[in-house]
Protein backbone atom coordinates (compact mmCIF):
# COMPACT_ATOMS: atom_id res chain seq x y z
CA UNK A 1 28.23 8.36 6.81
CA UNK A 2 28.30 6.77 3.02
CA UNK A 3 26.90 3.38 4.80
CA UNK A 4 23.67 5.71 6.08
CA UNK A 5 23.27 7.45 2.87
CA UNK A 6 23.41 4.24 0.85
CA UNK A 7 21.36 2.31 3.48
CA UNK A 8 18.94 5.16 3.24
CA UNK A 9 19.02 5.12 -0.66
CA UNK A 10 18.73 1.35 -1.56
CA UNK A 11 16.16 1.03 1.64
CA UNK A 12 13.60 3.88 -0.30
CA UNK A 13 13.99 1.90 -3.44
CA UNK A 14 13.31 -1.32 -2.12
CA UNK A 15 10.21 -0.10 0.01
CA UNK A 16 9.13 2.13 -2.88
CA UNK A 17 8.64 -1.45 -5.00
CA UNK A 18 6.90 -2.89 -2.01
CA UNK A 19 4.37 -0.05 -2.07
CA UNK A 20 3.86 0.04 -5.56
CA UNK A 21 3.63 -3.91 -5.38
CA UNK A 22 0.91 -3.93 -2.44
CA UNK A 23 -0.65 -1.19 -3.95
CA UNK A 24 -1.27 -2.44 -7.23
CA UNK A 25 -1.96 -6.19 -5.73
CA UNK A 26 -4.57 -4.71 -3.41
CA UNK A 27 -6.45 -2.77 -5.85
CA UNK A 28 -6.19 -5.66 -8.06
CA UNK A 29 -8.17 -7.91 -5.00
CA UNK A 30 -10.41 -5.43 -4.94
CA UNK A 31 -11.52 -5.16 -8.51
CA UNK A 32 -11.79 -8.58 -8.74
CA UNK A 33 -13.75 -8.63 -5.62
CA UNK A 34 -16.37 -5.88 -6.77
CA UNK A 35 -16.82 -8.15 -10.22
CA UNK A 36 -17.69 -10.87 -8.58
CA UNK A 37 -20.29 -8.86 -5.93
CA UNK A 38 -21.46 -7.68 -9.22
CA UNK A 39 -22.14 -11.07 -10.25
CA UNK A 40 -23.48 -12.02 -7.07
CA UNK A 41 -25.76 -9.45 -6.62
CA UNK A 42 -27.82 -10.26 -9.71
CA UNK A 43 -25.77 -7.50 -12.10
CA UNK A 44 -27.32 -4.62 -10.90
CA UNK A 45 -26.84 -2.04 -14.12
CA UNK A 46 -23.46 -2.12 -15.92
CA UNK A 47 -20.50 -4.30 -14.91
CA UNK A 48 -17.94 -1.19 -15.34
CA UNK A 49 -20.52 1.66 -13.50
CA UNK A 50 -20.38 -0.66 -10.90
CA UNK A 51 -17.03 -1.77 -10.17
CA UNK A 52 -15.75 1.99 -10.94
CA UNK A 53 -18.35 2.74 -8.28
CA UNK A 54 -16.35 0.46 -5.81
CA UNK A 55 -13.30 1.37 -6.44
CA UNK A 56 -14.09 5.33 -5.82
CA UNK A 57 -14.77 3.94 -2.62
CA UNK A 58 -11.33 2.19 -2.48
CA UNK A 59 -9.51 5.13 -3.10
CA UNK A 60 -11.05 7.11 -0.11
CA UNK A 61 -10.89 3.62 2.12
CA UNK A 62 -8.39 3.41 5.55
CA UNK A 63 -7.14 0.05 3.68
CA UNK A 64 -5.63 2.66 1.01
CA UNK A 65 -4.15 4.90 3.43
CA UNK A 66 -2.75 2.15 5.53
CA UNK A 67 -0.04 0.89 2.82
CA UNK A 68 1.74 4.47 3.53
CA UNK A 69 2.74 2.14 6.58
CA UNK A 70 5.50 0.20 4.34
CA UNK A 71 7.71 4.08 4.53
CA UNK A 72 6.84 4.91 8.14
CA UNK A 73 7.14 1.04 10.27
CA UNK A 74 10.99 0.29 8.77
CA UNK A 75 12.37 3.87 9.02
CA UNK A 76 10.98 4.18 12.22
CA UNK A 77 12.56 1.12 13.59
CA UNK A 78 16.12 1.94 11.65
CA UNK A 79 15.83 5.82 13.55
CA UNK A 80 15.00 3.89 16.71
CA UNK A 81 17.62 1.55 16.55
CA UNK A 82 20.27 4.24 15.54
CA UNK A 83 18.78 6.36 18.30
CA UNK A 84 19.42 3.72 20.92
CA UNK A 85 22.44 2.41 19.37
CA UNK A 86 24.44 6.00 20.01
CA UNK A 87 22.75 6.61 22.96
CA UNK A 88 24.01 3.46 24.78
């Protein structure tokens, strides 16, 4: 039972650094991709109004929801494979 709990314990920590790790480095992509649509685009009004603009739009985008997937995949597969495991 101490082997689940601290399987369970270290596993949260090390997918909560994942998260925060894709998290920030897609939201980083993104910025940097909105500045340089910015450029591209012939700099419609202000550089920040802009890529503040598109990154509202990050924050409501399926991309953004989809990292929750880094919790649910793994523990799924580790109750799975317990599941089977004391089943068989």
């Amino acid at each position: 039972m101490t082997a689940l709990l601290r399987l369970l314990f270290f596993g949260l920590i090390f997918l909560t650094i994942v998260y925060f790790a894709l998290s920030w480095y897609f939201r980083a992509e993104h910025r940097r991709r909105m500045e340089h649509d910015w450029e591209e685009a012939g700099r419609p009004g202000t550089r920040e109004a802009y890529v503040a603009a598109g990154m509202e739009q990050y924050e409501q985008s399926l991309r953004r929801k989809l990292i929750w997937l880094v919790y649910i995949v793994p523990v799924t597969a580790v109750l799975i494979i317990i599941y089977v495991t004391n089943i068989a």
